[in-house]
PDB file of N, CA and C in Angstrom:
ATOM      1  N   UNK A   1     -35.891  31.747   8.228  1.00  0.00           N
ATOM      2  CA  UNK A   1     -34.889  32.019   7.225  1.00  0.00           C
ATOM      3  C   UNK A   1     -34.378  30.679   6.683  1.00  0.00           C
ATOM      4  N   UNK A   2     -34.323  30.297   5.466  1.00  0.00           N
ATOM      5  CA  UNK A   2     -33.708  28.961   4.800  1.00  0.00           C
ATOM      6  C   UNK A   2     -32.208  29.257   5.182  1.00  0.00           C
ATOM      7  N   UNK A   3     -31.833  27.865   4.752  1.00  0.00           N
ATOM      8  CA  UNK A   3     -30.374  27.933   4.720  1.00  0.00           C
ATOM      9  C   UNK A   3     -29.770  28.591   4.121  1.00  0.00           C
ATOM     10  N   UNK A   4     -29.692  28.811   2.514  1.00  0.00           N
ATOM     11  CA  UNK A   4     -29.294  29.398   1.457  1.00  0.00           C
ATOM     12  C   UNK A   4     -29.269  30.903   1.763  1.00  0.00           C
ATOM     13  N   UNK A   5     -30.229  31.654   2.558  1.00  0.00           N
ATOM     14  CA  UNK A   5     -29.960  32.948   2.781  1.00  0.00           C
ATOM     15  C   UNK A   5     -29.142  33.087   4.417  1.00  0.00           C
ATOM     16  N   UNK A   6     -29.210  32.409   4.964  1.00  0.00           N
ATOM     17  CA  UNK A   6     -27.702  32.133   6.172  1.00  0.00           C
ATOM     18  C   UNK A   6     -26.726  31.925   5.629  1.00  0.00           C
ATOM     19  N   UNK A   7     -26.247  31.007   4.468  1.00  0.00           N
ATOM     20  CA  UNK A   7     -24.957  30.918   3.713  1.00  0.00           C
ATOM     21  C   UNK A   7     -24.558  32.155   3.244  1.00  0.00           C
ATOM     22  N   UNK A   8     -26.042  32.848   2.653  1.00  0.00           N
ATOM     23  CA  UNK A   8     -25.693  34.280   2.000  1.00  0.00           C
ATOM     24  C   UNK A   8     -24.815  35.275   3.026  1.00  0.00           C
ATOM     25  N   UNK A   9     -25.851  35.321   4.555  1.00  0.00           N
ATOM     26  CA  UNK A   9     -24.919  36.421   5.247  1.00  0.00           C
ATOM     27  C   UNK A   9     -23.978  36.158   5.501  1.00  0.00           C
ATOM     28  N   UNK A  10     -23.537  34.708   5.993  1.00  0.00           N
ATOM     29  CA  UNK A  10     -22.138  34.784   6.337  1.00  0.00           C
ATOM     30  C   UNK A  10     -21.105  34.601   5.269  1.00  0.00           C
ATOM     31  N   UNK A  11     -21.552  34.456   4.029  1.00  0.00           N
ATOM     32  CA  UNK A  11     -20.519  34.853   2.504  1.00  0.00           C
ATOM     33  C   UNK A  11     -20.310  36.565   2.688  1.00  0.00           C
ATOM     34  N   UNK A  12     -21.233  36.930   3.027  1.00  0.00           N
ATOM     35  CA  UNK A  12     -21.138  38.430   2.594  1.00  0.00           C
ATOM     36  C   UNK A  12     -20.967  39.606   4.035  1.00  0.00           C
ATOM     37  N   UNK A  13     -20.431  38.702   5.265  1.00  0.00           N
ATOM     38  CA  UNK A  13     -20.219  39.832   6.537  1.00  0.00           C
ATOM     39  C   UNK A  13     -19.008  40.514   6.110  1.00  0.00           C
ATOM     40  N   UNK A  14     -19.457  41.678   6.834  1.00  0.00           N
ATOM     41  CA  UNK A  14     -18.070  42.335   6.712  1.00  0.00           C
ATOM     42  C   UNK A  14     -16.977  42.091   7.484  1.00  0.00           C
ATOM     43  N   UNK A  15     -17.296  41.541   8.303  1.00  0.00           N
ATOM     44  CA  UNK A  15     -15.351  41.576   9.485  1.00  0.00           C
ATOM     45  C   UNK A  15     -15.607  39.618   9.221  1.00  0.00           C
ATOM     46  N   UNK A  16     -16.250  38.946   8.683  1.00  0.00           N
ATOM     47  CA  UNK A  16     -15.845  37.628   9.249  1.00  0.00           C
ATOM     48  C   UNK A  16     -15.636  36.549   7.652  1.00  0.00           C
ATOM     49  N   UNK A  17     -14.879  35.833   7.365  1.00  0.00           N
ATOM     50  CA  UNK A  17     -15.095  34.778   6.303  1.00  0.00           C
ATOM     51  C   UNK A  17     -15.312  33.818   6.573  1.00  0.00           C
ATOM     52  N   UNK A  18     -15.671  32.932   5.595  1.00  0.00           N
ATOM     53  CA  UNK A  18     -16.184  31.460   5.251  1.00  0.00           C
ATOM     54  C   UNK A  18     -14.522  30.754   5.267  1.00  0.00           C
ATOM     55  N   UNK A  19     -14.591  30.070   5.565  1.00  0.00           N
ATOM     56  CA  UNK A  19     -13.287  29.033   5.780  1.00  0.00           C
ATOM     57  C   UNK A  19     -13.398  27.976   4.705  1.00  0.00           C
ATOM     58  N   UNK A  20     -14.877  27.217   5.072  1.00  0.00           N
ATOM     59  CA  UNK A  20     -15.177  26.209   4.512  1.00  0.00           C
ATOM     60  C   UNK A  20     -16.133  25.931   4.329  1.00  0.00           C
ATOM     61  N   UNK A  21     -16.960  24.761   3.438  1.00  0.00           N
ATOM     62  CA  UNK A  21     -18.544  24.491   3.708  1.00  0.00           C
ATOM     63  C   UNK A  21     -18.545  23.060   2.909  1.00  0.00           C
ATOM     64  N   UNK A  22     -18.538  22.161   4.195  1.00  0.00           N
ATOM     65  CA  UNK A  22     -18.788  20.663   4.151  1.00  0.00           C
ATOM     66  C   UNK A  22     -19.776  20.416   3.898  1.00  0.00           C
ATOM     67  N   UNK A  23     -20.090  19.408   3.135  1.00  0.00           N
ATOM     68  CA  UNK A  23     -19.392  18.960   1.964  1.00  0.00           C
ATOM     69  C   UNK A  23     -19.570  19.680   1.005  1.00  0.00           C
ATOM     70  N   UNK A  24     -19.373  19.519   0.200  1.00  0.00           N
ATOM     71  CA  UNK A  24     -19.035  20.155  -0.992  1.00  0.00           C
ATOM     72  C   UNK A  24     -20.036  19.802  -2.220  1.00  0.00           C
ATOM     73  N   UNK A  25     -21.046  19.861  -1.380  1.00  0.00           N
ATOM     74  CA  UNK A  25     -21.904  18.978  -2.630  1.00  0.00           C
ATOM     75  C   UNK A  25     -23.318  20.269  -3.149  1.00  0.00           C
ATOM     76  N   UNK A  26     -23.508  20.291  -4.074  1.00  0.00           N
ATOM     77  CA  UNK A  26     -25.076  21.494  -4.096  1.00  0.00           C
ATOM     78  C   UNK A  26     -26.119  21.002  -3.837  1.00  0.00           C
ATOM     79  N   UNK A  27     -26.234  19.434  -3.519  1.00  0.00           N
ATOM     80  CA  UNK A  27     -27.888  18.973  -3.015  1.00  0.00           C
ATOM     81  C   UNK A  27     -27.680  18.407  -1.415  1.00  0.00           C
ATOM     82  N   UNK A  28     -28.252  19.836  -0.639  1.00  0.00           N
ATOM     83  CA  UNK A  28     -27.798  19.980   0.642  1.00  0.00           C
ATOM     84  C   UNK A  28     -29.355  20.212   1.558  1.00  0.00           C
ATOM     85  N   UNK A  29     -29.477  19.545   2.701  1.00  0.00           N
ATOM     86  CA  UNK A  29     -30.781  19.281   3.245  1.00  0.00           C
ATOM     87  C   UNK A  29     -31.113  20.836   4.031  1.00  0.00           C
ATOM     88  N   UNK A  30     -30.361  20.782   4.703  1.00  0.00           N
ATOM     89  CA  UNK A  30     -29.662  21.880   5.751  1.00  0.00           C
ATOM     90  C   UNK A  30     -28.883  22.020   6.807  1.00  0.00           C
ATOM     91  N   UNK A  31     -28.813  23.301   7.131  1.00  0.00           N
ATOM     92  CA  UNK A  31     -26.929  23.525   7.571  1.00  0.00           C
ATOM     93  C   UNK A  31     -26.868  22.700   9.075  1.00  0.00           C
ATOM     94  N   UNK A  32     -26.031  21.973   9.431  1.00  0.00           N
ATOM     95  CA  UNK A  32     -26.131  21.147  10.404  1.00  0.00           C
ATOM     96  C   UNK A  32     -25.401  21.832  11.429  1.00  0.00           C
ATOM     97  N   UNK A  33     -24.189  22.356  11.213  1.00  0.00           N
ATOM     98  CA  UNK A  33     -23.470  23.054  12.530  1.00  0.00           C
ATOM     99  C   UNK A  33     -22.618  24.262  11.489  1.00  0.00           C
ATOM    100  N   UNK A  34     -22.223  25.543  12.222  1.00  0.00           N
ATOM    101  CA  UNK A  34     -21.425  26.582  11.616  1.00  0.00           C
ATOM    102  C   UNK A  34     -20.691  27.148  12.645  1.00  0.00           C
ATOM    103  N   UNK A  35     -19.265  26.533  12.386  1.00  0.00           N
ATOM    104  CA  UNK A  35     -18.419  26.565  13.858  1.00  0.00           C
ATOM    105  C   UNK A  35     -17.908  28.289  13.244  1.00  0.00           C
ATOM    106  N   UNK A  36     -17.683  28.517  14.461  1.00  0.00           N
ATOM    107  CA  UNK A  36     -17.080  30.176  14.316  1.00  0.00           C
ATOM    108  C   UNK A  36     -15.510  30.483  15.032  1.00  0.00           C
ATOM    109  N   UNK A  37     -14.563  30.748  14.148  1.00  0.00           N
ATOM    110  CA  UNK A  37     -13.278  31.116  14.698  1.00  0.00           C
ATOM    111  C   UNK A  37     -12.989  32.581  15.313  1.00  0.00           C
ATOM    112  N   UNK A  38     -13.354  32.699  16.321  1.00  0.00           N
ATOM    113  CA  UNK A  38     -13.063  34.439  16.363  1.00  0.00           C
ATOM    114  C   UNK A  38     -11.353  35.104  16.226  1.00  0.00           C
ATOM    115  N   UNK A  39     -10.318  33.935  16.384  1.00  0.00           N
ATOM    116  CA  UNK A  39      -8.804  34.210  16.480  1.00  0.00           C
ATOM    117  C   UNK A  39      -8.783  34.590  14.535  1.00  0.00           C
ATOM    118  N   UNK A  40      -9.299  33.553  13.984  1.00  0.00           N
ATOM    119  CA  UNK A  40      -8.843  34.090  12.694  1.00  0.00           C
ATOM    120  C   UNK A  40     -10.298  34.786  11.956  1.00  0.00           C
ATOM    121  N   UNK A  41     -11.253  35.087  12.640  1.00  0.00           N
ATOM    122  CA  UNK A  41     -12.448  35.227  12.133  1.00  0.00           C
ATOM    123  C   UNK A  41     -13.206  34.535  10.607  1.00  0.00           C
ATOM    124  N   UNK A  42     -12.992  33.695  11.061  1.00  0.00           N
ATOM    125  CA  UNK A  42     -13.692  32.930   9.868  1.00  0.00           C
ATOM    126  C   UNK A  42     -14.674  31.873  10.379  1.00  0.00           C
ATOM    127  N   UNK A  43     -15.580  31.577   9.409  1.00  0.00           N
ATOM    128  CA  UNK A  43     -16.635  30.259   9.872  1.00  0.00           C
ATOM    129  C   UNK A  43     -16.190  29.220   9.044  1.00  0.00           C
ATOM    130  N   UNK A  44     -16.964  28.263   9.338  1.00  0.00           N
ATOM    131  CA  UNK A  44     -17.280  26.554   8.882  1.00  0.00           C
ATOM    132  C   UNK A  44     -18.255  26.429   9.061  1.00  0.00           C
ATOM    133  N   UNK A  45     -18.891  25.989   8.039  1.00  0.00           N
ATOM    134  CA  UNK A  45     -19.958  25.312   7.502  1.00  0.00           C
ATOM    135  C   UNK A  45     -19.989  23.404   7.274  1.00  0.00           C
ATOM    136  N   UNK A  46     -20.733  22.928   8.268  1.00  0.00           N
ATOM    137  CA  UNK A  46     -21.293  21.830   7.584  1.00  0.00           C
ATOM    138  C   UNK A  46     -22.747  21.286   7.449  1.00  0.00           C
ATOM    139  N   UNK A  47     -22.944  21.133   6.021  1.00  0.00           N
ATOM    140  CA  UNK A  47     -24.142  20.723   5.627  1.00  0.00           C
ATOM    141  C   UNK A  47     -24.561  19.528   5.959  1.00  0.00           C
ATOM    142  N   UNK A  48     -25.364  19.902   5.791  1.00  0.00           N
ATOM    143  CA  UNK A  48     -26.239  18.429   6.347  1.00  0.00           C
ATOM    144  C   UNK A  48     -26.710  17.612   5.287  1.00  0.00           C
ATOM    145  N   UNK A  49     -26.291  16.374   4.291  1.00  0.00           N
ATOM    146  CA  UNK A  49     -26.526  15.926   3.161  1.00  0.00           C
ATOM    147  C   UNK A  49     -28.054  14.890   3.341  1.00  0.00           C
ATOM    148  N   UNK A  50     -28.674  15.106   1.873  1.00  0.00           N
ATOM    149  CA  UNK A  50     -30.055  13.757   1.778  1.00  0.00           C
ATOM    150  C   UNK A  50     -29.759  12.561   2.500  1.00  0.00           C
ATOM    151  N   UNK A  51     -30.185  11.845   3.563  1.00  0.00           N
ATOM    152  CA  UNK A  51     -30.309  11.027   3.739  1.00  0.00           C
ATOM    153  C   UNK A  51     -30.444   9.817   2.047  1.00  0.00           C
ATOM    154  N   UNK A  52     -30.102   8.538   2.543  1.00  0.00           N
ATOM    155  CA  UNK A  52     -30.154   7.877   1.386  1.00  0.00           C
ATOM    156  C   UNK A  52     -31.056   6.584   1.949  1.00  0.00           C
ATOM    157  N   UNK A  53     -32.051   6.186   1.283  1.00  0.00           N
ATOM    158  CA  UNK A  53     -33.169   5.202   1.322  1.00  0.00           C
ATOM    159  C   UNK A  53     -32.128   3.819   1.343  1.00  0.00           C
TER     160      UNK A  53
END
C-alpha cells in the first residue's frame, strides 16, 4: 500500500482523526512515523521529506 492511500484511511476512519501531518509540504518521500492518541483519538503524521544532494 503507498503512502497516499494510508493518509487516505486514516483521513477518512470513522471513530479516529488526523491531528496533524508534518511537514506540511506536498513533495513527501514517505510516512516516517504516525503516532496514535487513543485519549483524544486522533493521529500524527510525520512525513518523511526528499533528502537534499
Amino acid at each position: 500500500m503507498e503512502a497516499i492511500e494510508v493518509i487516505h484511511l486514516l483521513l477518512t476512519h470513522p471513530d479516529y482523526s488526523v491531528d496533524a501531518v508534518h511537514p506540511d509540504i506536498p513533495d513527501f518521500v514517505n510516512i516516517e512515523a504516525i503516532e496514535v492518541n487513543h485519549e483524544t483519538q486522533t493521529f500524527s503524521i510525520l512525513l518523511q521529506e526528499p533528502q537534499e544532494d
